[in-house]
N, C-alpha and C. Protein backbone atom coordinates (compact mmCIF):
# COMPACT_ATOMS: atom_id res chain seq x y z
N UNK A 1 0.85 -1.18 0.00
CA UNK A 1 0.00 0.00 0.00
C UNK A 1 0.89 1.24 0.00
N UNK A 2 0.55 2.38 -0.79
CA UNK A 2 1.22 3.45 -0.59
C UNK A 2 -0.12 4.85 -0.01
N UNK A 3 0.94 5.48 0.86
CA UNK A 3 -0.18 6.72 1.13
C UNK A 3 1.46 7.55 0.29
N UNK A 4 0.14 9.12 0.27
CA UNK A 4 1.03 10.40 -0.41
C UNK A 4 0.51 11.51 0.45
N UNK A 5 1.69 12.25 0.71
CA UNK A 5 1.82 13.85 1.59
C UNK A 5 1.99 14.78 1.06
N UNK A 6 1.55 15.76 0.86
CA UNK A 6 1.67 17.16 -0.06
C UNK A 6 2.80 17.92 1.01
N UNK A 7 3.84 18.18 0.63
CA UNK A 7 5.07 17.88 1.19
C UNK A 7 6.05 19.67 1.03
N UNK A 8 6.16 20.32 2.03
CA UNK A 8 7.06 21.36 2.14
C UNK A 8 8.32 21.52 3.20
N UNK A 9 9.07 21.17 2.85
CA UNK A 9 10.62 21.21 4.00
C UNK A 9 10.13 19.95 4.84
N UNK A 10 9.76 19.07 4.21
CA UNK A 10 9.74 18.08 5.36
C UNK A 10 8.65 18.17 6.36
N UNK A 11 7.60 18.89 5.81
CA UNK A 11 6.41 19.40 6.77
C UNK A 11 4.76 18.87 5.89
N UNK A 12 3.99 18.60 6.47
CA UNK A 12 2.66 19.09 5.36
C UNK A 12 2.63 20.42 5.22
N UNK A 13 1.99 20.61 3.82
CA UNK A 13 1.96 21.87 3.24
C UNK A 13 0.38 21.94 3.57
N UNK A 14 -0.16 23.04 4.13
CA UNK A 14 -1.49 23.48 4.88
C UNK A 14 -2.10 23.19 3.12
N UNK A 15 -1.66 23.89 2.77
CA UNK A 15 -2.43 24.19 1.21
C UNK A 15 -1.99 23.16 0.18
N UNK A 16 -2.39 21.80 -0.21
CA UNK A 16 -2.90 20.63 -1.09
C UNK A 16 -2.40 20.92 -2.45
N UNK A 17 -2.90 22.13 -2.85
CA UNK A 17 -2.30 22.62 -4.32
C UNK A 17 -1.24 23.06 -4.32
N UNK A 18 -0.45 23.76 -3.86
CA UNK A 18 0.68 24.69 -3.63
C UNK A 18 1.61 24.02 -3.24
N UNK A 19 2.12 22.61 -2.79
CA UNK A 19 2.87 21.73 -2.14
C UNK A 19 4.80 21.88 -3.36
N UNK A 20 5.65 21.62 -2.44
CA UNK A 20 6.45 21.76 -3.38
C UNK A 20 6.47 20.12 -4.23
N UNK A 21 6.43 19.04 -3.41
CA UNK A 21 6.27 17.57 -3.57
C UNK A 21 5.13 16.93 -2.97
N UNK A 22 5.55 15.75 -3.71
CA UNK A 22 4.75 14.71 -2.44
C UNK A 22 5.37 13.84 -1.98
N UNK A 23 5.79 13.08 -0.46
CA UNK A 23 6.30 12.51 -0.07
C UNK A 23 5.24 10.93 -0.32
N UNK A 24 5.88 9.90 -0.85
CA UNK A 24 5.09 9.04 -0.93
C UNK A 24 5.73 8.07 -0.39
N UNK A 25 4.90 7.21 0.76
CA UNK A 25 5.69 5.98 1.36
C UNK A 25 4.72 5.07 1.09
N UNK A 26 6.20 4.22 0.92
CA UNK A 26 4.87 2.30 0.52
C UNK A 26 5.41 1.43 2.00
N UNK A 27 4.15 0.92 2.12
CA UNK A 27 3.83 -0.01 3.37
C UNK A 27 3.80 -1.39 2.91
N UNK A 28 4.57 -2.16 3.87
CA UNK A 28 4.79 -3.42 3.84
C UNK A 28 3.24 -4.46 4.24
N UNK A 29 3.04 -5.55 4.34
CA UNK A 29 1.93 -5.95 4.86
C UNK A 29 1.65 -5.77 6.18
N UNK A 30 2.69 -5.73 7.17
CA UNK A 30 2.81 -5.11 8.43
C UNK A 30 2.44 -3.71 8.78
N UNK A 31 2.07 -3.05 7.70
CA UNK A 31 2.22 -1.60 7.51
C UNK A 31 3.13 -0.61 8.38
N UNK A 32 4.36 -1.34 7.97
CA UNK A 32 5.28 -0.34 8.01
C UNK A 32 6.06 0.26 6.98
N UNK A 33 6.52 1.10 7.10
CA UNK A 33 7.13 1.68 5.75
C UNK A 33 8.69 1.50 5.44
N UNK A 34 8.46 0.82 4.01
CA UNK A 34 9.74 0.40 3.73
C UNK A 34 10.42 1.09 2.17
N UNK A 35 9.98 2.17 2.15
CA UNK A 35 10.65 3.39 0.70
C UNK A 35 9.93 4.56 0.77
N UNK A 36 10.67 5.69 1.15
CA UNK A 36 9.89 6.85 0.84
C UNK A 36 10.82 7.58 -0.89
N UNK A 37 9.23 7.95 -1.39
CA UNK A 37 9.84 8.59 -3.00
C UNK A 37 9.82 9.68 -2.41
N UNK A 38 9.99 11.18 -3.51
CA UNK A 38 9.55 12.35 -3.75
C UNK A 38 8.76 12.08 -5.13
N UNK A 39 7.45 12.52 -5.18
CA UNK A 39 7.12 13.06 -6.77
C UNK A 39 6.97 14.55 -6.93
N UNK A 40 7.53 14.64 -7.70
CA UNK A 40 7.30 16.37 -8.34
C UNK A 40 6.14 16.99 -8.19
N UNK A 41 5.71 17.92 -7.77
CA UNK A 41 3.85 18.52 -7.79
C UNK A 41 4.37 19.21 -9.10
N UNK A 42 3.18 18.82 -9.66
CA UNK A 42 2.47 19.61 -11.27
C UNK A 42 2.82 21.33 -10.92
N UNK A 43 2.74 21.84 -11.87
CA UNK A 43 2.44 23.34 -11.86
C UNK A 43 0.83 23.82 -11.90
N UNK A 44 0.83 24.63 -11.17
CA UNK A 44 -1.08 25.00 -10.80
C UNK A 44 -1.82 24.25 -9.84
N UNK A 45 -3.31 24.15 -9.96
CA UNK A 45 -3.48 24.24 -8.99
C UNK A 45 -3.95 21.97 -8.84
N UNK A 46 -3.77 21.66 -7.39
CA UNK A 46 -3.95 20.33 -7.78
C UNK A 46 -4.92 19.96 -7.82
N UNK A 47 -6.42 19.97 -8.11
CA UNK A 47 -7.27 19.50 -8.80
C UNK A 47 -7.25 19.26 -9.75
N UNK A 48 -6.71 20.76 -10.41
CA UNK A 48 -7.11 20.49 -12.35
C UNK A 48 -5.49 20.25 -13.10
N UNK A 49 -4.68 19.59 -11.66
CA UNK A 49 -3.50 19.15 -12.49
C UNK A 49 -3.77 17.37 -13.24
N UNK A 50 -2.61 16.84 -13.02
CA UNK A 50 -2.92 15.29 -13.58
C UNK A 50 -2.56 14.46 -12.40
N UNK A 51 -2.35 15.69 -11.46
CA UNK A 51 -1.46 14.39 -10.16
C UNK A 51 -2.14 13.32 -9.64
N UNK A 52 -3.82 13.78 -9.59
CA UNK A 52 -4.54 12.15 -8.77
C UNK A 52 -4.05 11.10 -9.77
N UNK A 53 -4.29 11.43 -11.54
CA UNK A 53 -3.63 10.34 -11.95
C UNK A 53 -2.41 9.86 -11.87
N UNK A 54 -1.86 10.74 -11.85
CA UNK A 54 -0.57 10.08 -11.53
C UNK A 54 0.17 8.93 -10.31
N UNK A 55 -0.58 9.80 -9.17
CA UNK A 55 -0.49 9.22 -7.88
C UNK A 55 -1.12 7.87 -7.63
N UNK A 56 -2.45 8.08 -8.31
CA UNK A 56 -3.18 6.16 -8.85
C UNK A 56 -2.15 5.53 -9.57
N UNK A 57 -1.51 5.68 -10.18
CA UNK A 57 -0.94 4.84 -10.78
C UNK A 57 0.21 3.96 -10.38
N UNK A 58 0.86 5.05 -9.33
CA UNK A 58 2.00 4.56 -8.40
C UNK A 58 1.58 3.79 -8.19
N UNK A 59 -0.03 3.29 -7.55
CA UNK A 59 -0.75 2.84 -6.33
C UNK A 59 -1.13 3.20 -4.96
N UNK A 60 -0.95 4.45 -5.36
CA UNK A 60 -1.37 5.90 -3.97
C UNK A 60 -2.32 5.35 -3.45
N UNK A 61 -3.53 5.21 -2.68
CA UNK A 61 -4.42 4.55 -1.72
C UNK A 61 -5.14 5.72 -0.79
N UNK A 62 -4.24 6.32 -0.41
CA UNK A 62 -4.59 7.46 0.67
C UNK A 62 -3.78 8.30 0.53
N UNK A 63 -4.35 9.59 0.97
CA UNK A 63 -3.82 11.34 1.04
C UNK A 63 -3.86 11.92 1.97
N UNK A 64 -2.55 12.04 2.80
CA UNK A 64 -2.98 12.77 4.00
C UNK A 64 -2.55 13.96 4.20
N UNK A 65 -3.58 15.06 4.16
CA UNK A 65 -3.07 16.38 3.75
C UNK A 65 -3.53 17.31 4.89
N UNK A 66 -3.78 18.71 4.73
CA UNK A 66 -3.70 19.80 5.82
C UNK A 66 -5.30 20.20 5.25
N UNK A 67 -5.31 21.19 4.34
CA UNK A 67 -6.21 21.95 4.35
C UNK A 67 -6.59 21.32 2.15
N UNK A 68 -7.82 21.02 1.95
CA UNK A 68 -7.94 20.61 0.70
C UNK A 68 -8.97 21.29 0.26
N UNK A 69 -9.67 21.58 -0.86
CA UNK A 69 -11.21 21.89 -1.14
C UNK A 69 -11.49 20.53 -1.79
N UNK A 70 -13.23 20.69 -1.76
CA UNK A 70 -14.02 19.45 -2.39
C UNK A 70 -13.48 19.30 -3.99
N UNK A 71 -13.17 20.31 -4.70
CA UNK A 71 -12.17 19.54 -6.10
C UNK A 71 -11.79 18.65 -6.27
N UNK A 72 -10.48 19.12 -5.58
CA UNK A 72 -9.51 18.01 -5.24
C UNK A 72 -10.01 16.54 -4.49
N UNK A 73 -10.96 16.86 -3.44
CA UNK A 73 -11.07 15.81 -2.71
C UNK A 73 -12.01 14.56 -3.80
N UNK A 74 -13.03 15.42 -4.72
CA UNK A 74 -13.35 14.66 -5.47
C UNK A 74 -12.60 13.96 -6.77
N UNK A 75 -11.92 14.52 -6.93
CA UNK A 75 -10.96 14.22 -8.24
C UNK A 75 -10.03 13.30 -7.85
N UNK A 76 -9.70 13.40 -6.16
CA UNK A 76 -8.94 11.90 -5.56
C UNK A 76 -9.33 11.03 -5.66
N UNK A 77 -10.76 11.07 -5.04
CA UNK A 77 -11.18 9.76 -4.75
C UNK A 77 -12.13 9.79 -6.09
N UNK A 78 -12.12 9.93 -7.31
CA UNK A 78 -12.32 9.75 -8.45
C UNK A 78 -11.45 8.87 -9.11
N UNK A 79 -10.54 8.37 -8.64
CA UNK A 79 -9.09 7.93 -8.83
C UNK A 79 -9.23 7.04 -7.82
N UNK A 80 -9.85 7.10 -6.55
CA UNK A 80 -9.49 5.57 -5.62
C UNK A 80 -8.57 6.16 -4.49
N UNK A 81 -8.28 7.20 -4.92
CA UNK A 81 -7.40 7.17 -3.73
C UNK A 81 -8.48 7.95 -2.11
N UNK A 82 -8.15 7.71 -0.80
CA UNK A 82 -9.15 8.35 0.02
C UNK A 82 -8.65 9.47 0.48
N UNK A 83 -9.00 10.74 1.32
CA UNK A 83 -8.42 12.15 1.47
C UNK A 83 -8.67 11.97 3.06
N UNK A 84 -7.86 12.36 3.70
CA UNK A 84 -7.48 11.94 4.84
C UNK A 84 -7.06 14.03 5.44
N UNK A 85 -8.09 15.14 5.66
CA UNK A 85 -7.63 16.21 5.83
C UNK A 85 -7.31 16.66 7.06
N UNK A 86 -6.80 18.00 7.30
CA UNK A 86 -6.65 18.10 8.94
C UNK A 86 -5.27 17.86 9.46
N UNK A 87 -4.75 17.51 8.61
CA UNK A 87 -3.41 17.16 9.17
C UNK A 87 -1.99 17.98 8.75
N UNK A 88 -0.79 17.93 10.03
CA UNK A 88 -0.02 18.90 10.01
C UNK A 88 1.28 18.50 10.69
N UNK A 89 2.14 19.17 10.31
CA UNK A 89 3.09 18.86 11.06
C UNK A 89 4.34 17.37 9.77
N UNK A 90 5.17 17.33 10.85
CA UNK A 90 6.09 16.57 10.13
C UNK A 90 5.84 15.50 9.11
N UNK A 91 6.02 15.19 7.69
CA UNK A 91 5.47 14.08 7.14
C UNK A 91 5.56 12.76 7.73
N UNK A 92 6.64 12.14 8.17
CA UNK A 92 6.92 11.17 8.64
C UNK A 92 6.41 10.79 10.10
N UNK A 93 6.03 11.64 11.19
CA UNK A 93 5.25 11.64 12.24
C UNK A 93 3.84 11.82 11.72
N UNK A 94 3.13 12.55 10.75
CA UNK A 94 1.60 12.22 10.59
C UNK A 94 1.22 10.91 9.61
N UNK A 95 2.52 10.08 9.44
CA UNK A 95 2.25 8.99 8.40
C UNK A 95 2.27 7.72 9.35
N UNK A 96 3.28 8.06 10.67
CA UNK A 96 3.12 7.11 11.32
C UNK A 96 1.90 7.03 12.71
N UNK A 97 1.51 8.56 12.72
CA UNK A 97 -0.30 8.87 13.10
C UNK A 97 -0.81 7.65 12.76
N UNK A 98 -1.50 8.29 10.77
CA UNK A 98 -2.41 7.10 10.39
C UNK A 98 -2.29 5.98 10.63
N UNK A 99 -0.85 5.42 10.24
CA UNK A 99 -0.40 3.66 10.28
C UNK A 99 -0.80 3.52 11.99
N UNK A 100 -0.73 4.02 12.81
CA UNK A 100 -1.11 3.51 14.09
C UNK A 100 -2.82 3.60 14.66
N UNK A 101 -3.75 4.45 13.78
CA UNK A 101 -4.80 4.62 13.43
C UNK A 101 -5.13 5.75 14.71
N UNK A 102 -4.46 6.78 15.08
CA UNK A 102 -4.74 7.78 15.66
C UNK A 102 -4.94 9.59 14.32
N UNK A 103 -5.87 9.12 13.52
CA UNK A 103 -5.59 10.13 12.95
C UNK A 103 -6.85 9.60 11.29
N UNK A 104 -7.54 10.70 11.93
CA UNK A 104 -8.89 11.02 10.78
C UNK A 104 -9.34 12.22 10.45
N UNK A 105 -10.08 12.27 9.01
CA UNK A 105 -10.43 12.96 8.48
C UNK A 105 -10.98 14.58 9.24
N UNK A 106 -10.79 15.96 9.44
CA UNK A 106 -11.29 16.78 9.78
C UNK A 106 -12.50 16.76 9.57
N UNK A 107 -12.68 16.70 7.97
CA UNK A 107 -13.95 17.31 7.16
C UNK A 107 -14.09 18.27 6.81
N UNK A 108 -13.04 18.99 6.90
CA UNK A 108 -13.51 20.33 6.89
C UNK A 108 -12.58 21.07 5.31
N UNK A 109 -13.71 21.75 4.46
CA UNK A 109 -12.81 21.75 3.23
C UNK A 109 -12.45 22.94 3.11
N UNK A 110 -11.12 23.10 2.11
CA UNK A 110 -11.01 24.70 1.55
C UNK A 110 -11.40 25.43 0.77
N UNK A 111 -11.94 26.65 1.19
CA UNK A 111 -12.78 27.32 0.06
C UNK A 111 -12.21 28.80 0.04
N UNK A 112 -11.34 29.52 0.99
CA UNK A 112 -10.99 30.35 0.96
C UNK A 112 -10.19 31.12 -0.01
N UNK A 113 -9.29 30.09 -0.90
CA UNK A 113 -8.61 30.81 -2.12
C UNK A 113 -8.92 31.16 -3.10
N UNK A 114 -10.23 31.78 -3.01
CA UNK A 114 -11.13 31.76 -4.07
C UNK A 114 -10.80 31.21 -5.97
N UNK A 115 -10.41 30.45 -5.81
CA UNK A 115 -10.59 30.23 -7.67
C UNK A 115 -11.39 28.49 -7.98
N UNK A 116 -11.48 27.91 -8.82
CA UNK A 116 -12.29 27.05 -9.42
C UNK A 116 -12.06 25.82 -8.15
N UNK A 117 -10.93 25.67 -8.16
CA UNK A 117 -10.40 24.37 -7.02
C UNK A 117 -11.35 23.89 -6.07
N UNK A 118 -11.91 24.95 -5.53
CA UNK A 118 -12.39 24.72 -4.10
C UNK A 118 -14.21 24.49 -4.44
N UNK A 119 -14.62 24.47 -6.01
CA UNK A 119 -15.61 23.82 -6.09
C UNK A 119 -16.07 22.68 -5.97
């Protein structure tokens, strides 16, 4: 299984679109993690980039991000992968959050940057 982090200095990036990377770790059947990648973030904004496809294809699964709008969140899991929001702080401490199952969805989406995304 792989999850993916919208990824700045080694931090989640609050903002989903704007990320410099994504930190992507694949989980063993134990679910522990045994390879972290970097993938490149697209240019613009990440809804109307190609990254959910891309990230499906790795075999991305889950997204655990900071702050997202319903776009994106639909265009993930349009793709399979699930959106996991609310989350902050170091990538590698909120990855080992989820894997220990202390760590769910806010709900709560972004709409504040006003442009198409956050529809």
């Amino acid at each position: 299984m792989k999850i993916a982090l919208p990824t700045k200095d080694s931090m989640i990036d609050s903002h989903f679109g704007h990320c410099d990377h994504f930190t992507v770790f694949t989980l063993n059947e134990n679910k522990e993690i045994i390879l972290e990648e970097k993938i490149q973030s697209p240019v613009g904004c990440g809804c109307k980039s190609n990254i959910a496809g891309t990230l499906a294809e790795l075999g991305v699964k889950v997204m655990l991000a900071g702050n997202m709008g319903d776009g994106a969140v639909n265009v993930l899991g349009s793709n399979g992968i699930k959106v996991v929001r609310g989350c902050s702080g170091n990538v590698r401490t909120v990855a080992d959050k989820w894997i220990s199952g202390n760590l769910t969805d806010s709900g709560i989406g972004c709409s504040a940057h006003g442009h198409e995304c956050s529809n």
